[in-house]
N, C-alpha and C. Protein backbone atom coordinates (compact mmCIF):
# COMPACT_ATOMS: atom_id res chain seq x y z
N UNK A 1 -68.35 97.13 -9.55
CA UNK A 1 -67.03 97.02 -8.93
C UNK A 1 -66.36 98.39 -8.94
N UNK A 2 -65.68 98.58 -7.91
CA UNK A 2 -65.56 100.21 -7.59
C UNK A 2 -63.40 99.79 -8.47
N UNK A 3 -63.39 100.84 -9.03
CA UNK A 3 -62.23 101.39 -9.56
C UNK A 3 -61.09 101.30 -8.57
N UNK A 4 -59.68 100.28 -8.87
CA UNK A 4 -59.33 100.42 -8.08
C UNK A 4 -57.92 101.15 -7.93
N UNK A 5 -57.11 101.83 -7.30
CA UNK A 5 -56.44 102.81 -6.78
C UNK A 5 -54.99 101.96 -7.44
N UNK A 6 -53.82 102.32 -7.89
CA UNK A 6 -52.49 102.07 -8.29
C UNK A 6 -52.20 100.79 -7.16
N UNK A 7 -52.13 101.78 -5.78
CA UNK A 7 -51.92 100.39 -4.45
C UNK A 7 -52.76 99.34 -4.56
N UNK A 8 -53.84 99.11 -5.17
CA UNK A 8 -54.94 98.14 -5.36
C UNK A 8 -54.36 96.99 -6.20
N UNK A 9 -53.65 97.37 -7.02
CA UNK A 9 -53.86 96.50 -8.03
C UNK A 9 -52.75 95.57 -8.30
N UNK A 10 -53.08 94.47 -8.22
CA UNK A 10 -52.05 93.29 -7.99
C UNK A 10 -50.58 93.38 -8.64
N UNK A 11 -50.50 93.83 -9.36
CA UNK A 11 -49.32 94.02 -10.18
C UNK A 11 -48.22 95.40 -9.01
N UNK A 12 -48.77 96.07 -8.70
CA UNK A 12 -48.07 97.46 -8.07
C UNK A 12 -46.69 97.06 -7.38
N UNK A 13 -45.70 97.77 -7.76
CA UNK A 13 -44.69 97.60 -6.79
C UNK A 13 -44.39 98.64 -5.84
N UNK A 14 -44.11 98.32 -4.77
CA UNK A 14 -43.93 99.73 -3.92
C UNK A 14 -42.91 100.74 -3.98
N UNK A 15 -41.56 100.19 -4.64
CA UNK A 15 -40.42 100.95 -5.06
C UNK A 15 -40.53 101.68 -6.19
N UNK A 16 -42.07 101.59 -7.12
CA UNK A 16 -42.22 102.02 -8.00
C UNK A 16 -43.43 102.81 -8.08
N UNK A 17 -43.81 102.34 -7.83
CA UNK A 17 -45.32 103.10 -6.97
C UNK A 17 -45.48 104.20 -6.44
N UNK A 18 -44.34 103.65 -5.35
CA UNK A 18 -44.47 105.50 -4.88
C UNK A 18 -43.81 106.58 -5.63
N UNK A 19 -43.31 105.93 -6.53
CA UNK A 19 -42.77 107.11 -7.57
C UNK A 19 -43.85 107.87 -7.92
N UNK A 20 -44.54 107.20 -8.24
CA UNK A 20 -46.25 107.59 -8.73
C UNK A 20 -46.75 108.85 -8.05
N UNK A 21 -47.43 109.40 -8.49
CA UNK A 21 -47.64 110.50 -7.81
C UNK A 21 -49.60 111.08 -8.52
N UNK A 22 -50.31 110.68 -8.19
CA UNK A 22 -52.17 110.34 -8.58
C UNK A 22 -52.29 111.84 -9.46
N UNK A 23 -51.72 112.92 -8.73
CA UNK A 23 -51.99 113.99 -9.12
C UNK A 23 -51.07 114.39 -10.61
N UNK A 24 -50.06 113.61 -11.07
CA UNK A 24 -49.58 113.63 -12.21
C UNK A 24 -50.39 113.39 -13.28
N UNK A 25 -51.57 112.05 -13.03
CA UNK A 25 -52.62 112.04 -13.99
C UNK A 25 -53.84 113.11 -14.15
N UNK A 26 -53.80 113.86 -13.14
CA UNK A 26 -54.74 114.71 -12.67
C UNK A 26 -54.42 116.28 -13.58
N UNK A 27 -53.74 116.59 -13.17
CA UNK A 27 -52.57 117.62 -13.60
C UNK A 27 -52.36 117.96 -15.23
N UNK A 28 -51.10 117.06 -15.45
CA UNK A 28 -50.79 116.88 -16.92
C UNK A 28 -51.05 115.65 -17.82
N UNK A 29 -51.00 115.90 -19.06
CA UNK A 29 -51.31 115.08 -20.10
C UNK A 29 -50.33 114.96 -20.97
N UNK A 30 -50.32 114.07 -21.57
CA UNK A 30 -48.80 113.61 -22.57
C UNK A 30 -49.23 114.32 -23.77
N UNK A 31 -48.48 114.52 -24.25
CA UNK A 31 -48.22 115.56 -25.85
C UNK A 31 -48.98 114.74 -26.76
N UNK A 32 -49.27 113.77 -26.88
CA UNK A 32 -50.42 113.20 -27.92
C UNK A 32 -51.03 111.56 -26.82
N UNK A 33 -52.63 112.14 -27.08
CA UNK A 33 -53.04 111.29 -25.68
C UNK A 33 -53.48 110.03 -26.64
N UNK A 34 -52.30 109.02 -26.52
CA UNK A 34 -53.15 108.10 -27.38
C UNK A 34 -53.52 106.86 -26.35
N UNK A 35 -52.92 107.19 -24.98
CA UNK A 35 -53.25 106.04 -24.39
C UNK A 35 -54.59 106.34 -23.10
N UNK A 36 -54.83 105.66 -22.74
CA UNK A 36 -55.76 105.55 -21.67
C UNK A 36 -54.71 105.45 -20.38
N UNK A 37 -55.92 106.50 -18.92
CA UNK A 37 -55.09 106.52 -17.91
C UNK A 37 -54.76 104.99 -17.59
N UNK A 38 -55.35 103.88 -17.74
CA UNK A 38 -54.65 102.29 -17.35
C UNK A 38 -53.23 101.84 -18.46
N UNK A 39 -53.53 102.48 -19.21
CA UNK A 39 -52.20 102.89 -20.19
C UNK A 39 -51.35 103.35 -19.78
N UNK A 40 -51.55 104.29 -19.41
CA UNK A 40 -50.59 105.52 -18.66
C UNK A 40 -50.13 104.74 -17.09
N UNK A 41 -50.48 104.26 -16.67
CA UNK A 41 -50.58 103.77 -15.10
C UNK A 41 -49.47 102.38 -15.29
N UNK A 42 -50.22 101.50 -16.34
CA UNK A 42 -49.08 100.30 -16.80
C UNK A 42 -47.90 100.60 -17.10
N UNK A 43 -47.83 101.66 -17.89
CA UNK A 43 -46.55 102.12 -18.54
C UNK A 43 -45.89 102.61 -17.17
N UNK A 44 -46.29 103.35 -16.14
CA UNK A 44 -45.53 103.67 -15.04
C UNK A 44 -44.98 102.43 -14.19
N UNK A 45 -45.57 101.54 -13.86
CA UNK A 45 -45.49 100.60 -13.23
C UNK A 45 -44.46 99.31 -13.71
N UNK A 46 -43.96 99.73 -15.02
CA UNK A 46 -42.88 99.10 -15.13
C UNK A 46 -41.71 98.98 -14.37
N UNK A 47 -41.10 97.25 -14.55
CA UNK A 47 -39.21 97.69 -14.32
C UNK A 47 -38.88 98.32 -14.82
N UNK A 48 -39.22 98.51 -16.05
CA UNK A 48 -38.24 98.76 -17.49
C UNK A 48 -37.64 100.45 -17.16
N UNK A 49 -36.57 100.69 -17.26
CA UNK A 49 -35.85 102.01 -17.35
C UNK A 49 -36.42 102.49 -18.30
N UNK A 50 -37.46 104.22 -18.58
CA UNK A 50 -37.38 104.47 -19.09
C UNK A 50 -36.42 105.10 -20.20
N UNK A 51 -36.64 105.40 -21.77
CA UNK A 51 -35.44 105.60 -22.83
C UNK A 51 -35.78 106.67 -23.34
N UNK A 52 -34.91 107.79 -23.49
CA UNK A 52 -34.96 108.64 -23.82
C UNK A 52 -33.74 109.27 -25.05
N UNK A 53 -33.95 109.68 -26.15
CA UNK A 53 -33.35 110.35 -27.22
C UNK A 53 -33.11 110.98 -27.29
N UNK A 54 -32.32 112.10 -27.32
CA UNK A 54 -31.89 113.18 -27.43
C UNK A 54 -31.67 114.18 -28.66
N UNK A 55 -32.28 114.88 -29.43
CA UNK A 55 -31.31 114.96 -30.88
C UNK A 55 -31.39 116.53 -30.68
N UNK A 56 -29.75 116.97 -30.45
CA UNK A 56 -29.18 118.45 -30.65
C UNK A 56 -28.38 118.87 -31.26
N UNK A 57 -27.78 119.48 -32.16
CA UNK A 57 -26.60 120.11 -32.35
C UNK A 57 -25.80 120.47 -32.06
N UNK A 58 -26.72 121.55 -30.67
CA UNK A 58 -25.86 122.26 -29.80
C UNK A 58 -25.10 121.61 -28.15
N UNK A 59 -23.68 121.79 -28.20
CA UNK A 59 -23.42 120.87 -27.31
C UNK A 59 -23.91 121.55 -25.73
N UNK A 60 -24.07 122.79 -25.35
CA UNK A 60 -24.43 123.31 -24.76
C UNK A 60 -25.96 123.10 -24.01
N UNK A 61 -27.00 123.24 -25.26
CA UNK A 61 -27.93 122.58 -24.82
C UNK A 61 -28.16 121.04 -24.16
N UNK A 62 -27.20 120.40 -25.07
CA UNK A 62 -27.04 118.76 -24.46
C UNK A 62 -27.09 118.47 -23.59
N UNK A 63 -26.58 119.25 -22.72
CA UNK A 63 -25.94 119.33 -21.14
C UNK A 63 -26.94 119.87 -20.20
N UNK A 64 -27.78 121.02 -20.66
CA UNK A 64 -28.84 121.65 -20.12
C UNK A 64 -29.87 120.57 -19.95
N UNK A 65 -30.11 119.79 -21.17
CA UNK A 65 -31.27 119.26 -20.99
C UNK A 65 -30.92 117.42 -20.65
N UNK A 66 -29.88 117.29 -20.44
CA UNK A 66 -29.40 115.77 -19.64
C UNK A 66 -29.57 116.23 -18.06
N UNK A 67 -29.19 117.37 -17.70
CA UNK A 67 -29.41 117.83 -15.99
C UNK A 67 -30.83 117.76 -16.20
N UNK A 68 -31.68 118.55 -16.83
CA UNK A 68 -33.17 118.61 -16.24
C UNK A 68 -33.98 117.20 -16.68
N UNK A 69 -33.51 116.30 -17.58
CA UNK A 69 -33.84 114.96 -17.39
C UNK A 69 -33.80 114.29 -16.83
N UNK A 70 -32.60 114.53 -15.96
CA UNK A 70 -32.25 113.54 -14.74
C UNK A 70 -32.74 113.58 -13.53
N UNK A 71 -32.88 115.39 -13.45
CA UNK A 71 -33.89 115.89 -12.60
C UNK A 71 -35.12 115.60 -12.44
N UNK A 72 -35.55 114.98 -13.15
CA UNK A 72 -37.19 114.60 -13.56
C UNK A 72 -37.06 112.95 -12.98
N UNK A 73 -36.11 112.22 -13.27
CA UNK A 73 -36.02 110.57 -13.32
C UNK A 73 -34.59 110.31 -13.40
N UNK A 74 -33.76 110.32 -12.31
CA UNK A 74 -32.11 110.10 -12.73
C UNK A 74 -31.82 108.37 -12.83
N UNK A 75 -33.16 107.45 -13.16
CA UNK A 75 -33.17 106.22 -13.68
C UNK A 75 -33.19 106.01 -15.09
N UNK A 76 -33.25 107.30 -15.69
CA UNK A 76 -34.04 106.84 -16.97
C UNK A 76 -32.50 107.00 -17.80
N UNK A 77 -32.53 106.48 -18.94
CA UNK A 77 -31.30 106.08 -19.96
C UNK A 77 -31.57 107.27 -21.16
N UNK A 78 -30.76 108.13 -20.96
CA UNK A 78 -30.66 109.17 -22.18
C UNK A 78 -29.29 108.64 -23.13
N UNK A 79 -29.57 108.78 -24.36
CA UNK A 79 -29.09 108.71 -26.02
C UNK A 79 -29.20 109.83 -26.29
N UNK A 80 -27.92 110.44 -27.18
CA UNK A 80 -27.77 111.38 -28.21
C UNK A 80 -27.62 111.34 -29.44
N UNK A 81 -28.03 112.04 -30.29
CA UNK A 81 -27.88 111.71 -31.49
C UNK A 81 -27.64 113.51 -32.07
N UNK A 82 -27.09 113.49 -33.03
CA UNK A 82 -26.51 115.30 -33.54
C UNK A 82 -27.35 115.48 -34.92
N UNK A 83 -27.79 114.34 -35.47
CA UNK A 83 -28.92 114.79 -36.94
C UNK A 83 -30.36 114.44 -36.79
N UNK A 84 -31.04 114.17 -37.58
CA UNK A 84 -32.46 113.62 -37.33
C UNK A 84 -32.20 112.18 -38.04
N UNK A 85 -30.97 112.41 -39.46
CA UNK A 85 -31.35 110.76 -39.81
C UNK A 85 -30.65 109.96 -39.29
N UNK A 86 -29.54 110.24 -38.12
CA UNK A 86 -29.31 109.08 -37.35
C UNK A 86 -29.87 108.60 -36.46
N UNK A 87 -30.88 109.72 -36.11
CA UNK A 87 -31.62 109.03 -34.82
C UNK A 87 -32.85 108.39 -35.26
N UNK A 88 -33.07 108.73 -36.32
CA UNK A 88 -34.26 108.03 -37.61
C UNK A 88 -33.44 106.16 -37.93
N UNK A 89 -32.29 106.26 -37.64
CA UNK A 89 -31.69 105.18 -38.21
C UNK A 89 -31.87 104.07 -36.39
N UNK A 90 -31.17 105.06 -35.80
CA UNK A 90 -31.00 104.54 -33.99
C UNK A 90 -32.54 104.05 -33.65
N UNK A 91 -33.78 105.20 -33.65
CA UNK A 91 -35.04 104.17 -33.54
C UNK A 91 -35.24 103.20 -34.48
N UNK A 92 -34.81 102.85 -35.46
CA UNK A 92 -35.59 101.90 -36.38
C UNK A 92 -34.64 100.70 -35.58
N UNK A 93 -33.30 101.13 -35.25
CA UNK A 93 -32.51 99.47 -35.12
C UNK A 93 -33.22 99.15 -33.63
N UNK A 94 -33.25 100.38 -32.43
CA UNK A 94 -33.61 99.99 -31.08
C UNK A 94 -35.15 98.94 -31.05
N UNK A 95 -35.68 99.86 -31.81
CA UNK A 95 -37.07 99.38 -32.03
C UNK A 95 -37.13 97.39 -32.55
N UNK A 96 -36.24 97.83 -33.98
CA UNK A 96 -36.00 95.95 -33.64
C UNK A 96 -35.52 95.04 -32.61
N UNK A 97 -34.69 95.37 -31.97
CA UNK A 97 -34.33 95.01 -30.91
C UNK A 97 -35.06 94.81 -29.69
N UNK A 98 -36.24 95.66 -29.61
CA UNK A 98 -37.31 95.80 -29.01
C UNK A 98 -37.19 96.18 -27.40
N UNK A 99 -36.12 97.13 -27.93
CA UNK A 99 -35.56 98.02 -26.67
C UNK A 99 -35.69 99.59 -26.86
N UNK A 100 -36.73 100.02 -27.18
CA UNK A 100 -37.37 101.49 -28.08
C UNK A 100 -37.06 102.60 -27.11
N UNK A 101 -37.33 103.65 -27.77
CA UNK A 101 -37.03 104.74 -26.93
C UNK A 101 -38.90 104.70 -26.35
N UNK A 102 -38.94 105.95 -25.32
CA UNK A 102 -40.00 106.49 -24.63
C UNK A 102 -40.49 107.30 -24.72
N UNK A 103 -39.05 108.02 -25.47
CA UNK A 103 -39.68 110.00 -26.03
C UNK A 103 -38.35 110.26 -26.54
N UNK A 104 -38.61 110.90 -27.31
CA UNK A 104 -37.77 111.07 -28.62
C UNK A 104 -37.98 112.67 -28.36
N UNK A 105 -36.72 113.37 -27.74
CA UNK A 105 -36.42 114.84 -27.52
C UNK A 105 -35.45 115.61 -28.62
N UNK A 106 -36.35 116.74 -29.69
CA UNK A 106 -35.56 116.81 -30.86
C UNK A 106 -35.78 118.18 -30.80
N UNK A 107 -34.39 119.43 -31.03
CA UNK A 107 -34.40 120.89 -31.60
C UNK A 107 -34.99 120.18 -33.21
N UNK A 108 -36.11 121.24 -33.60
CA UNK A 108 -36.64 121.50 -35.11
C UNK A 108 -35.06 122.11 -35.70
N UNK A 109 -34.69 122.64 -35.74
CA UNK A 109 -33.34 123.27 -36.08
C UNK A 109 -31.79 122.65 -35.92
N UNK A 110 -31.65 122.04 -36.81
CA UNK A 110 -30.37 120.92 -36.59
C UNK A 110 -29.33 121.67 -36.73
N UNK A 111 -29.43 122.23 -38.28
CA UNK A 111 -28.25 123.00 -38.37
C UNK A 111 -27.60 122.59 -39.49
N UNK A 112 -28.31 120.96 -39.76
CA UNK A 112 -27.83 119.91 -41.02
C UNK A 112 -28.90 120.02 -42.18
N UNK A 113 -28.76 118.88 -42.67
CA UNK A 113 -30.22 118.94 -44.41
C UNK A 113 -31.47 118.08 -43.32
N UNK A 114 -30.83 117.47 -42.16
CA UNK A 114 -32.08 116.99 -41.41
C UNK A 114 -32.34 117.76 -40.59
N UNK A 115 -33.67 117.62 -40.21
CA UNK A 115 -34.35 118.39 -39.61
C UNK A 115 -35.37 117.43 -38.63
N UNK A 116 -35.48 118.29 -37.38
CA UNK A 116 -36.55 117.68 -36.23
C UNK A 116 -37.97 117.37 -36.41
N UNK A 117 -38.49 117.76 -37.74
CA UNK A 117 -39.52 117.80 -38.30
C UNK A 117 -39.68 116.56 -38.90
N UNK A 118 -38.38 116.23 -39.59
CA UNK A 118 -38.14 115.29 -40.03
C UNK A 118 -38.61 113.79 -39.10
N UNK A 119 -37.52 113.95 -38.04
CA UNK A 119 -38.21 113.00 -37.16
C UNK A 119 -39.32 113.07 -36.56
N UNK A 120 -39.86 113.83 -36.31
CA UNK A 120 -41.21 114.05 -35.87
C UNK A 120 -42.01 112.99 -36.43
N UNK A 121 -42.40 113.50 -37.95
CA UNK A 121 -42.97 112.83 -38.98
C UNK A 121 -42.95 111.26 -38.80
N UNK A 122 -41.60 110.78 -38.74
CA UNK A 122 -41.00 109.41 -38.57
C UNK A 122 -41.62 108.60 -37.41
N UNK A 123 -41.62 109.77 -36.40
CA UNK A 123 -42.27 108.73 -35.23
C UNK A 123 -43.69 108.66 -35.37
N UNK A 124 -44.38 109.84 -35.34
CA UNK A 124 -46.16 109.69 -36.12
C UNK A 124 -46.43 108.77 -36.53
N UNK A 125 -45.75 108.24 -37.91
CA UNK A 125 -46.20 107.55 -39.15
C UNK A 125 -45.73 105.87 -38.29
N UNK A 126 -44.56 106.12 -38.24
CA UNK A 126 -44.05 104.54 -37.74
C UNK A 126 -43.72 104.09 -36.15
N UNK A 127 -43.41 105.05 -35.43
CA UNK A 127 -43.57 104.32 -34.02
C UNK A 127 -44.60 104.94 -32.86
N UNK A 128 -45.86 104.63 -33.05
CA UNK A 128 -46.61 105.88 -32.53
C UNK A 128 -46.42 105.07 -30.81
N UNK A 129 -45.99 104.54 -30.25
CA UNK A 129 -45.73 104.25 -28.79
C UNK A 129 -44.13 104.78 -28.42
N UNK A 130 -43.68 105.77 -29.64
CA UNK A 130 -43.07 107.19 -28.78
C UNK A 130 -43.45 108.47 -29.04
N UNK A 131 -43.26 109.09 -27.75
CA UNK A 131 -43.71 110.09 -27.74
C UNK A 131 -43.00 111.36 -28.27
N UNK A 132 -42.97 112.19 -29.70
CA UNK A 132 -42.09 112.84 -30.17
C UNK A 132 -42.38 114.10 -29.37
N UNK A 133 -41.62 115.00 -28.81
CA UNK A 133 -41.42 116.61 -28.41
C UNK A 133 -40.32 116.95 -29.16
N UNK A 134 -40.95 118.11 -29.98
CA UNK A 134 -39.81 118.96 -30.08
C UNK A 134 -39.56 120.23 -29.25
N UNK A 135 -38.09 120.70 -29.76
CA UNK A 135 -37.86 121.70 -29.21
C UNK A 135 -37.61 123.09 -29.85
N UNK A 136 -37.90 124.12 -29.93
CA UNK A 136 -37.55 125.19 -30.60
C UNK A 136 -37.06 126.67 -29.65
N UNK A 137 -35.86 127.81 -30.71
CA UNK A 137 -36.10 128.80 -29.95
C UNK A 137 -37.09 129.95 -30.60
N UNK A 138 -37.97 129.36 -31.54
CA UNK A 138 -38.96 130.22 -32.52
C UNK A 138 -40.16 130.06 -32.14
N UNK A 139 -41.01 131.56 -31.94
CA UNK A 139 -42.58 131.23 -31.47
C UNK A 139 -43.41 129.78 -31.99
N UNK A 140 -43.89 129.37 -31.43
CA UNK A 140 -45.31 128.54 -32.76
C UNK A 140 -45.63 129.42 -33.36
N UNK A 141 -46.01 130.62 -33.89
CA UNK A 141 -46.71 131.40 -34.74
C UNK A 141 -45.65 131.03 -35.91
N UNK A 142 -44.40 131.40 -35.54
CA UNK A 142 -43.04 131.59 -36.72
C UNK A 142 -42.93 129.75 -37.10
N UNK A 143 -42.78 129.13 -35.64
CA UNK A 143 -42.91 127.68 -36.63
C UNK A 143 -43.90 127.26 -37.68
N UNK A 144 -45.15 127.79 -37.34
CA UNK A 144 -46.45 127.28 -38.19
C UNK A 144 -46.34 127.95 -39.51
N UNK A 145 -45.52 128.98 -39.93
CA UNK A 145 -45.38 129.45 -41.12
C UNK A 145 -44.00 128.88 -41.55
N UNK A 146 -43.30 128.14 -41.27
CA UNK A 146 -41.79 127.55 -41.70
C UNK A 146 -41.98 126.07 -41.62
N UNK A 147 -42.42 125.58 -40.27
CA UNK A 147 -42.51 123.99 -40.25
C UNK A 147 -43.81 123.45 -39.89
N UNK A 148 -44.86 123.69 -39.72
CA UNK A 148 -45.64 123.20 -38.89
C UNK A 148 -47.04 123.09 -39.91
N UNK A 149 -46.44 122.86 -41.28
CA UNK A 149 -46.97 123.03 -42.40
C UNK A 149 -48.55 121.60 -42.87
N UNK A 150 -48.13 120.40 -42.36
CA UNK A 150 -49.30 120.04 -42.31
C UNK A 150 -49.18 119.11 -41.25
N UNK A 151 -48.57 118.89 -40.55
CA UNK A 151 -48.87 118.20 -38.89
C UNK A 151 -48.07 119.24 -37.87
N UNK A 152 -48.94 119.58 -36.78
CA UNK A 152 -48.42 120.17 -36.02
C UNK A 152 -48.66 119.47 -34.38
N UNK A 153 -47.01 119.61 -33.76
CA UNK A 153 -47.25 119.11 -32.55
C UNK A 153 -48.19 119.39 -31.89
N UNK A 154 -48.81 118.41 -30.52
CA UNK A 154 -49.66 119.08 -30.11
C UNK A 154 -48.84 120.04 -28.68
N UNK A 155 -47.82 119.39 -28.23
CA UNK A 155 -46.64 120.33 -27.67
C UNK A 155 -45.54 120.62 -27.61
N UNK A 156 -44.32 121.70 -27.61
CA UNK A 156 -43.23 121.45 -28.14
C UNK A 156 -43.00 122.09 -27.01
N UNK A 157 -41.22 122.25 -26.49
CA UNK A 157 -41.08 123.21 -25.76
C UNK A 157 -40.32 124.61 -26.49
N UNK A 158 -40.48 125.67 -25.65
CA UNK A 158 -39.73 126.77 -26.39
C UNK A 158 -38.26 127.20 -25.63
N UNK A 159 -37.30 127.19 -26.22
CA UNK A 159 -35.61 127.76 -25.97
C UNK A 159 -36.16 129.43 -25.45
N UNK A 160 -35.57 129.71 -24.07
CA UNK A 160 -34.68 128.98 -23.27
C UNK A 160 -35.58 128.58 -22.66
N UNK A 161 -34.96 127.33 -21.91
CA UNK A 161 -36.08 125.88 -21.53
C UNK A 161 -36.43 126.64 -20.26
N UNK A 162 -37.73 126.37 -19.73
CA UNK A 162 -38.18 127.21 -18.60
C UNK A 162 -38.47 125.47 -17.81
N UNK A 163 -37.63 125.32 -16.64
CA UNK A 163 -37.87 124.30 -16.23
C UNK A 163 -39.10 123.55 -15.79
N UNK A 164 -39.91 124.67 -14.98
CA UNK A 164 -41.55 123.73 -14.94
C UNK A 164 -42.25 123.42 -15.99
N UNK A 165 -41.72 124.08 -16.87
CA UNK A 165 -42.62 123.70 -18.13
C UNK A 165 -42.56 122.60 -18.85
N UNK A 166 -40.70 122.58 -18.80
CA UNK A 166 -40.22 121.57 -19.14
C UNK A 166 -40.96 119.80 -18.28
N UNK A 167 -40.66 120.18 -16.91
CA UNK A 167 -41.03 119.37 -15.94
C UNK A 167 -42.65 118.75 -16.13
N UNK A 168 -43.55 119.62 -16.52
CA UNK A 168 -45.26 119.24 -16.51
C UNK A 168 -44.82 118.70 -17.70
N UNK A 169 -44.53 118.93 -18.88
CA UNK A 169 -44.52 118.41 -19.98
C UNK A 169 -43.94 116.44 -19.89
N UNK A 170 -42.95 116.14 -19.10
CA UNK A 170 -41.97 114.81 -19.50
C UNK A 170 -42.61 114.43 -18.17
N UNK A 171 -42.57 114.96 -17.21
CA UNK A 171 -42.92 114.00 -16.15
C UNK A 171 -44.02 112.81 -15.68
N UNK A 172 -45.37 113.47 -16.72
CA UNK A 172 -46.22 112.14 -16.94
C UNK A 172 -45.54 111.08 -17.47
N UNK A 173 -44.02 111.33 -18.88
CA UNK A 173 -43.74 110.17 -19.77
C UNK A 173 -42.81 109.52 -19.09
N UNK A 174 -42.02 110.50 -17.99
CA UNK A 174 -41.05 109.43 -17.86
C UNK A 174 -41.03 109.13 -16.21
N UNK A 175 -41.84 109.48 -15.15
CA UNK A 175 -42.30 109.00 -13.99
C UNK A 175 -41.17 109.76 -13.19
N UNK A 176 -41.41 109.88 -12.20
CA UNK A 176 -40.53 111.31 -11.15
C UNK A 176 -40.14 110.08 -10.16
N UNK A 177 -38.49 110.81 -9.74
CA UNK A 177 -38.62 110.11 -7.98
C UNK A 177 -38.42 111.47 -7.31
């Protein structure tokens, strides 16, 4: 039986579908590949609004990176959070609720006693169906000697946000119109 195409497959909606874009699977890959492309394909093909987290300090950045999120998917539902343990607190309650985030967007550098590392860790260990990115304005070389001490992302982005980069990176997770 020959493999069949997104439009193939009984479930597809067309308002959602064509969001889809074949060459997104082709292209880029999500920051930790734990799912399979029919993984990846289901997860697109949802109603469900994707959810997105936010955790910054800086109010400046907040703003930077709510425009280029929206830019990517101006369907999807962004949350802020200003530490790591409230948003450590915000996934554990969403998650019961069973209304979870999608990607969990965190500066390593809070500014507080929590740290993005912190959550990182949190989502690894306990919600591995989100996808953690962090963000930094410090090489990986300088993170891997300060934070990146025994799990290291497999992608983070680097300050100041360079938008395609930004864009290849989220746009497999959170589906483009």
């Amino acid at each position: 039986m020959e493999a069949q195409t997104i439009k193939e497959q009984s479930n597809y909606t067309p308002e959602i579908g064509e969001l889809l874009n074949e060459e997104i699977f082709e292209k880029y890959s999500p920051t930790r590949n734990i799912f399979s492309d029919t993984d990846l394909r289901a997860f697109f093909l949802t109603d469900k609004a994707k959810k997105v987290l936010v955790v910054e300090d800086d109010l400046s950045q907040i703003h930077l990176l709510e425009e280029l999120l929206l830019e990517i998917n101006p369907e999807i539902q962004i949350d802020w959070e200003m530490n790591a343990n409230k948003a450590i607190n915000r996934i554990a309650t969403e998650s019961l609720k069973d209304e979870g985030y999608d990607v969990v967007l965190s500066d390593i550098d809070l500014g507080s006693n929590s740290s993005g590392m912190d959550l990182f860790q949190y989502c690894i260990e306990n919600q591995p169906f989100i996808e953690p990115i962090l963000i930094s304005a410090h090489s990986r070389k300088k993170l891997r000697k300060k934070h990146f001490l025994s799990t290291e992302p497999m992608e983070y982005i680097q300050k100041p946000i360079n938008f395609e980069s930004f864009y290849k990176k989220l746009a497999p997770l959170l589906g483009t119109v």
